[in-house]
N, C-alpha and C. Protein backbone atom coordinates (compact mmCIF):
# COMPACT_ATOMS: atom_id res chain seq x y z
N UNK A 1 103.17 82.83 128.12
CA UNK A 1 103.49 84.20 127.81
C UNK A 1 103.76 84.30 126.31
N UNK A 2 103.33 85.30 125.49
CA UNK A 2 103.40 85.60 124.15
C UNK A 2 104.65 86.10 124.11
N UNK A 3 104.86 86.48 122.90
CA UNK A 3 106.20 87.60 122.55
C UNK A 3 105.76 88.64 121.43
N UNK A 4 105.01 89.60 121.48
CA UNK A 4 105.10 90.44 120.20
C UNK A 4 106.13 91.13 119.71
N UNK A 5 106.06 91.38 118.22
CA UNK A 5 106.65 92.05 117.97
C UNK A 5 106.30 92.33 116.41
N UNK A 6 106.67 93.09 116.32
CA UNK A 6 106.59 93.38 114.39
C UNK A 6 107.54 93.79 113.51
N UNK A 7 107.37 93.40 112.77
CA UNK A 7 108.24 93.36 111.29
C UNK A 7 108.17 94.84 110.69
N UNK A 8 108.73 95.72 110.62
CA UNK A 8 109.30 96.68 109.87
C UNK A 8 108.70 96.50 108.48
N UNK A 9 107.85 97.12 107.59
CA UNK A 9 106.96 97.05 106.61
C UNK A 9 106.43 95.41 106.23
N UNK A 10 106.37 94.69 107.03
CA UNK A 10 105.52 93.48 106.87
C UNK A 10 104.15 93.77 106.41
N UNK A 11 103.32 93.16 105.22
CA UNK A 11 102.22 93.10 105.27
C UNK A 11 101.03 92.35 106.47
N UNK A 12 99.97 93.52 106.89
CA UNK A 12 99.13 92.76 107.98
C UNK A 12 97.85 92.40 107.44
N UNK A 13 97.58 91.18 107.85
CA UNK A 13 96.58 90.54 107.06
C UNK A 13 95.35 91.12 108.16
N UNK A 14 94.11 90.91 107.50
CA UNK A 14 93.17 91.73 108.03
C UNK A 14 92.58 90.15 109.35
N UNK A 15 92.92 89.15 109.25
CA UNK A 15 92.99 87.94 110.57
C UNK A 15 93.50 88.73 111.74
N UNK A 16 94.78 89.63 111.34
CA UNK A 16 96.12 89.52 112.30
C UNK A 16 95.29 91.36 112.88
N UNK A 17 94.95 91.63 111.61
CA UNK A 17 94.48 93.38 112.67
C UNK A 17 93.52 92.83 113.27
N UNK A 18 92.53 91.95 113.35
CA UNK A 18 91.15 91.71 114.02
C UNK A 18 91.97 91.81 115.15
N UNK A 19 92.54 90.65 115.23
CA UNK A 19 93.06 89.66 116.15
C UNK A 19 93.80 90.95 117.27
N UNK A 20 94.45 91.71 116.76
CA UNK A 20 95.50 92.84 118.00
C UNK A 20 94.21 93.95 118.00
N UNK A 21 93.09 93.88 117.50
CA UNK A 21 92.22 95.16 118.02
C UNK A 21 91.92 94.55 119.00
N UNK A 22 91.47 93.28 119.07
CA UNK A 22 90.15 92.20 120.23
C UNK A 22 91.52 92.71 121.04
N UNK A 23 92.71 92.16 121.08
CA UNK A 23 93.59 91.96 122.25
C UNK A 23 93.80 93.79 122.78
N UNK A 24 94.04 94.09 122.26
CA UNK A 24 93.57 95.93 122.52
C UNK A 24 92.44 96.02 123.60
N UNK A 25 91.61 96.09 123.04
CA UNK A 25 90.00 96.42 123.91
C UNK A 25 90.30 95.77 125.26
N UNK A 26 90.83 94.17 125.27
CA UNK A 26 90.45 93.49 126.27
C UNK A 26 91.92 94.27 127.17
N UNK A 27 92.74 94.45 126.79
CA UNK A 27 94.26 95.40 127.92
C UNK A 27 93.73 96.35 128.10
N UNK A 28 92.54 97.52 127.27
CA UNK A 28 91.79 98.38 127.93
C UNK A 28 91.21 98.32 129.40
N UNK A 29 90.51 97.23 129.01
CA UNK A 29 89.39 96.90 130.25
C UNK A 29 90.33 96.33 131.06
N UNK A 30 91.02 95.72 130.94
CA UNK A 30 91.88 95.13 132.30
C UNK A 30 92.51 96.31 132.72
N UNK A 31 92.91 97.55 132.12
CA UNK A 31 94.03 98.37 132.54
C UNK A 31 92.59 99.20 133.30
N UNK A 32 91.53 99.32 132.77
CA UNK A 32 90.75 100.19 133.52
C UNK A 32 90.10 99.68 134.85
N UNK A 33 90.04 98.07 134.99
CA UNK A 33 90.01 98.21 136.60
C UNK A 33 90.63 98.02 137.18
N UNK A 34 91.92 98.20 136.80
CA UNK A 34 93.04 98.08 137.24
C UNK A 34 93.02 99.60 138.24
N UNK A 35 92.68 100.49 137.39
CA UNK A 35 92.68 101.81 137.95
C UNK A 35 91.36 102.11 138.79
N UNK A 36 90.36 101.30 138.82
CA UNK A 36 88.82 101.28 139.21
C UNK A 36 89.11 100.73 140.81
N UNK A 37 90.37 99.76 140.82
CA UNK A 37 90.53 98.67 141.92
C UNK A 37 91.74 99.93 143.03
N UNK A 38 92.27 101.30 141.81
CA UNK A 38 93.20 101.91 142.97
C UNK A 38 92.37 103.54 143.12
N UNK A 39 91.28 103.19 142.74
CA UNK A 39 90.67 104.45 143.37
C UNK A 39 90.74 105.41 142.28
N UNK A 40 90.87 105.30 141.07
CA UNK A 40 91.29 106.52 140.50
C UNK A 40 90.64 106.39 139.15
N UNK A 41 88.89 106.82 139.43
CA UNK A 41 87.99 106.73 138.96
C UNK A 41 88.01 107.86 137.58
N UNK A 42 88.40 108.85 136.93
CA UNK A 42 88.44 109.62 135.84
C UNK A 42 89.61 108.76 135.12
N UNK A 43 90.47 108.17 135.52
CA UNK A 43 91.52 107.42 134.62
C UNK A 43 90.59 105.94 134.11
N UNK A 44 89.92 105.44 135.20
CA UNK A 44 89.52 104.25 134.73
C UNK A 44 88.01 104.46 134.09
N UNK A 45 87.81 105.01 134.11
CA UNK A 45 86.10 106.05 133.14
C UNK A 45 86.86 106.06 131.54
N UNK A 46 87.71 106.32 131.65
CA UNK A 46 88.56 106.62 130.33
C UNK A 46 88.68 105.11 129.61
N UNK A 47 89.71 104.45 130.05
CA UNK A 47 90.02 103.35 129.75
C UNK A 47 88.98 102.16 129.26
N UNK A 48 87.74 102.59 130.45
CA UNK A 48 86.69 101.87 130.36
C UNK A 48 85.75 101.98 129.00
N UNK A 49 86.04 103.23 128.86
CA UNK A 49 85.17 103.43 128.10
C UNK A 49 85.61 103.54 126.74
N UNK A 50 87.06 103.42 126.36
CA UNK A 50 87.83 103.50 125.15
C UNK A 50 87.73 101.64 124.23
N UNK A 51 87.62 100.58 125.59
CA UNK A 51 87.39 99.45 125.20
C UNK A 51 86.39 99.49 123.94
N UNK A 52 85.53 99.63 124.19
CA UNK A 52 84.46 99.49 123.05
C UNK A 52 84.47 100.07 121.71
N UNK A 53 85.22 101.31 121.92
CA UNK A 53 85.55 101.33 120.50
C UNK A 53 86.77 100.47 119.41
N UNK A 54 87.66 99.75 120.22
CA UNK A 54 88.52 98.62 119.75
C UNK A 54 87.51 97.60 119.38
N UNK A 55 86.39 97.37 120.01
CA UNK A 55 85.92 96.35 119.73
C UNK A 55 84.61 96.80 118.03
N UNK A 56 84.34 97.77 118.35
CA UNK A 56 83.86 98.53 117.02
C UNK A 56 84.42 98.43 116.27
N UNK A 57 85.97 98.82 115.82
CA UNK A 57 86.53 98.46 114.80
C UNK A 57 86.85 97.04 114.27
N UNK A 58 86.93 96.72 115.62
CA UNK A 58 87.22 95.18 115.00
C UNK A 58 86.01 94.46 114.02
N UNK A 59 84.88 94.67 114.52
CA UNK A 59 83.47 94.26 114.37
C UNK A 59 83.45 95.43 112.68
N UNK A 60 83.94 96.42 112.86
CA UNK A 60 83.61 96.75 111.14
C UNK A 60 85.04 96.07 110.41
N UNK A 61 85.74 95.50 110.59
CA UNK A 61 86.96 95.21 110.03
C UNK A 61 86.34 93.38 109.56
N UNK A 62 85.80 92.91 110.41
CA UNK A 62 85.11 91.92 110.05
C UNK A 62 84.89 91.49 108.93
N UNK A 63 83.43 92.73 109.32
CA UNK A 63 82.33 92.72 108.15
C UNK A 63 82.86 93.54 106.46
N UNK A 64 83.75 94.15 106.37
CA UNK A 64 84.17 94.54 105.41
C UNK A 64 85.61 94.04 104.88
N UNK A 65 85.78 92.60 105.50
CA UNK A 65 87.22 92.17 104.89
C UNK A 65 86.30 90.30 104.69
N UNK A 66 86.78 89.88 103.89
CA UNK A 66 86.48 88.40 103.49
C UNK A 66 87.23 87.77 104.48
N UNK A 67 87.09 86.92 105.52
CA UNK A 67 87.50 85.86 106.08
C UNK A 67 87.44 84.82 105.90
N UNK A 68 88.46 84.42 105.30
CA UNK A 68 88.63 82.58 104.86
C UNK A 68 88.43 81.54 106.12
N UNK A 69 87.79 80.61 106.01
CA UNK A 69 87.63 80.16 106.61
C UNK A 69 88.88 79.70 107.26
N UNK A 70 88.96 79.38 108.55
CA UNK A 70 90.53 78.09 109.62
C UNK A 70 90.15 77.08 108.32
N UNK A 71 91.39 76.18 108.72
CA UNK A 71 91.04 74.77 108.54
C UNK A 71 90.67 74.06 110.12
């Protein structure tokens, strides 16, 4: 189990926004069949379909920020 949390004007490095958009998109899609699995198909149409744009940003946040390589 993780623990989030954030720092009160901490600088966010553009690693750390990738990183909570991907984890975004993917609590989308889990939360939407979540709602797909209780029948309640206009909530999970929503959810479902909001995933992909987390993953859009992430994918332009990418390509327009320099990523240093891991070690």
């Amino acid at each position: 189990m993780s623990v989030d949390f954030d720092v009160p004007d901490a600088p966010v490095s553009p690693r750390a926004l990738h990183a909570r958009l991907l984890q975004n998109a993917a609590q989308r899609r889990m939360r939407g069949q979540e709602r797909r699995r209780s029948n309640r198909r206009d909530d999970a149409d929503y959810w479902l379909a909001a995933a992909p744009m987390a993953i859009r940003k992430a994918s332009a946040l990418r390509g327009a920020s320099s990523f240093t390589a891991l070690p």
